[in-house]
Protein backbone atom coordinates (compact mmCIF):
# COMPACT_ATOMS: atom_id res chain seq x y z
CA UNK A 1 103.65 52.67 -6.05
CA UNK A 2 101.70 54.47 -2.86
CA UNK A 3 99.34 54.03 0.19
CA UNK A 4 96.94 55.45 -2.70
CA UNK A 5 96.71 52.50 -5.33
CA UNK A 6 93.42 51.22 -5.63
CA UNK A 7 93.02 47.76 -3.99
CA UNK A 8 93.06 44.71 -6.32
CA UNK A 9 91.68 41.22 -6.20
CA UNK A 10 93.99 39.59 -4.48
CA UNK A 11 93.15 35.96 -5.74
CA UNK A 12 94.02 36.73 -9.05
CA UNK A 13 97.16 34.38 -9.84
CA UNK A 14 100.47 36.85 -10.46
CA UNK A 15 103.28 35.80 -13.22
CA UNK A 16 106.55 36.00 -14.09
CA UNK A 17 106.72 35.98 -17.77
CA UNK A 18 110.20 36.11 -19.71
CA UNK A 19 111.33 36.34 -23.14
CA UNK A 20 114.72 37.07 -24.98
CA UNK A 21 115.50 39.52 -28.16
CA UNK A 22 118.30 39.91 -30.68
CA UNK A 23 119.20 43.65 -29.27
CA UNK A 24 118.26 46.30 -26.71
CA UNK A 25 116.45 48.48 -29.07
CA UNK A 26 113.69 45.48 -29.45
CA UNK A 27 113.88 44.38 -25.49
CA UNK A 28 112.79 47.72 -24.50
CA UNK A 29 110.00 48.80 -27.26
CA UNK A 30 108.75 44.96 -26.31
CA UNK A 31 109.16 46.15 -22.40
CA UNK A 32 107.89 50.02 -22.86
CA UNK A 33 104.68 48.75 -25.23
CA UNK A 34 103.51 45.53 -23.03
CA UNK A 35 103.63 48.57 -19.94
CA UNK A 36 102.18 51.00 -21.90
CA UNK A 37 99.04 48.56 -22.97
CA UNK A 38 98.89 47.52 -19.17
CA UNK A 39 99.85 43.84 -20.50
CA UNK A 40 102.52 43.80 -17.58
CA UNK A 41 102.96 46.22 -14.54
CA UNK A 42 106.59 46.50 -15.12
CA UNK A 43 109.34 44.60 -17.55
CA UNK A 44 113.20 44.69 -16.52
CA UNK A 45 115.90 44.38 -19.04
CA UNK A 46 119.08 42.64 -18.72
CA UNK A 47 121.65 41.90 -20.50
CA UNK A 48 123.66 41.12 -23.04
CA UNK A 49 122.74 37.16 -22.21
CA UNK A 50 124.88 34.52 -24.28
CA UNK A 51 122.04 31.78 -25.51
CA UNK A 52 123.16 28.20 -26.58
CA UNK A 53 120.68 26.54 -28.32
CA UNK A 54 119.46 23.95 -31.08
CA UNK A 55 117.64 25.26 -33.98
CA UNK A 56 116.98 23.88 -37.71
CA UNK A 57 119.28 20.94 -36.86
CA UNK A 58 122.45 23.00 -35.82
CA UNK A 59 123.60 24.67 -32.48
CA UNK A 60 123.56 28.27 -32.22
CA UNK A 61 125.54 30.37 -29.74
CA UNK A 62 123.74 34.66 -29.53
CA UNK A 63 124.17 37.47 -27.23
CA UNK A 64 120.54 38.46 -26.50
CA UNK A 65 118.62 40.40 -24.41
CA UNK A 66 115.79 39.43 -21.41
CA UNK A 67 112.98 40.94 -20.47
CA UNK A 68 111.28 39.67 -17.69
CA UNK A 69 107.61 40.74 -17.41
CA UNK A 70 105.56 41.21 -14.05
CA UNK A 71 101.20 40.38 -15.02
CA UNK A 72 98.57 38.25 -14.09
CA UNK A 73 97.61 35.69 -15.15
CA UNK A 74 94.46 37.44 -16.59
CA UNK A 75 96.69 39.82 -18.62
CA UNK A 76 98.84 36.59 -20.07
CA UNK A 77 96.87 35.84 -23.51
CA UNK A 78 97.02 39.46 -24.07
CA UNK A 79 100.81 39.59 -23.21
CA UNK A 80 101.97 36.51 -24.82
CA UNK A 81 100.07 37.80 -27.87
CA UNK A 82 101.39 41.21 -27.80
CA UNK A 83 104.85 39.73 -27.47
CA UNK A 84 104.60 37.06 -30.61
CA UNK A 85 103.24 40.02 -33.00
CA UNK A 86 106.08 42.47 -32.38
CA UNK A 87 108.88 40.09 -32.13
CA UNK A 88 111.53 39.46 -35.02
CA UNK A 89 111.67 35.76 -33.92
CA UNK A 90 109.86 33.26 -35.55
CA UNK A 91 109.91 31.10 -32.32
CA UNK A 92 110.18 33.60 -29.78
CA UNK A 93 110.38 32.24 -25.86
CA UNK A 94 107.69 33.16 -23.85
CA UNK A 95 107.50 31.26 -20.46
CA UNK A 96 105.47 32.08 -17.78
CA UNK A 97 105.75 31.28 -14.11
CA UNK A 98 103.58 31.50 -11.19
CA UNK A 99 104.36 33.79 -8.54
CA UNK A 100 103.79 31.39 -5.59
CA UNK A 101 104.78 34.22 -2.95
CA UNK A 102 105.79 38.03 -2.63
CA UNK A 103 105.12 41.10 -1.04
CA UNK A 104 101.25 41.49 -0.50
CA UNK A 105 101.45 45.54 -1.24
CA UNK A 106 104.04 44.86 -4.12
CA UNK A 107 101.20 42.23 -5.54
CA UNK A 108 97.85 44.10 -5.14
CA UNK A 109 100.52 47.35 -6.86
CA UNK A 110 100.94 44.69 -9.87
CA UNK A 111 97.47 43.52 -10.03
CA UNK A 112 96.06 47.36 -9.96
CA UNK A 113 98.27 48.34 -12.74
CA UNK A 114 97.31 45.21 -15.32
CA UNK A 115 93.50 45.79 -14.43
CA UNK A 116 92.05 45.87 -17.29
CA UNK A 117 90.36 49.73 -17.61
């Protein structure tokens, strides 16, 4: 990100959007792709993450991975989408929160890169 990316709209709402996998390998071919496709401006990974939660009656304890996307909310459908076909999960999170505040260049850099070409 330079003086030299294009300006952006700057109304158009920014999100945080995360999800979890079973292993790295899937976190970051989830991450790489949804950058790639211009779905999200940029995806960290961390982890391993220990998740406690119910499923098919029982409680289930798994190390997993995050990856917490950077979009707008124009790219989300797309995202979300993109996400739920290439994850192993049949329930996969996706959960998307509005960026309230940030940086204003760091913001018009993210809205630049999920413009749609």
């Amino acid at each position: 990100m330079d003086a030299t990316t294009p300006p952006a709209d700057a109304t158009t709402p920014c999100l945080a959007v995360l999800t979890t996998a079973p292993d790295e390998e899937t976190a970051r071919r989830l991450a790489a792709s949804a950058v790639d496709r211009r779905l999200a401006a940029c995806a960290q990974i961390d982890g391993p993450v220990t998740s406690v939660y119910r499923w098919q009656g029982g409680i289930e304890t798994d190390t997993e991975w995050r990856v917490l996307y950077k979009t707008t909310a124009a790219r989300y459908a797309e995202l979300e989408a993109h996400i739920r076909a290439g994850h192993p999960y049949d329930v996969p999170e996706v959960i998307a929160t509005p960026v309230t505040a940030g940086s204003d260049a760091y913001l018009a850099w993210l809205r630049s890169e999920t413009a749609a070409s």
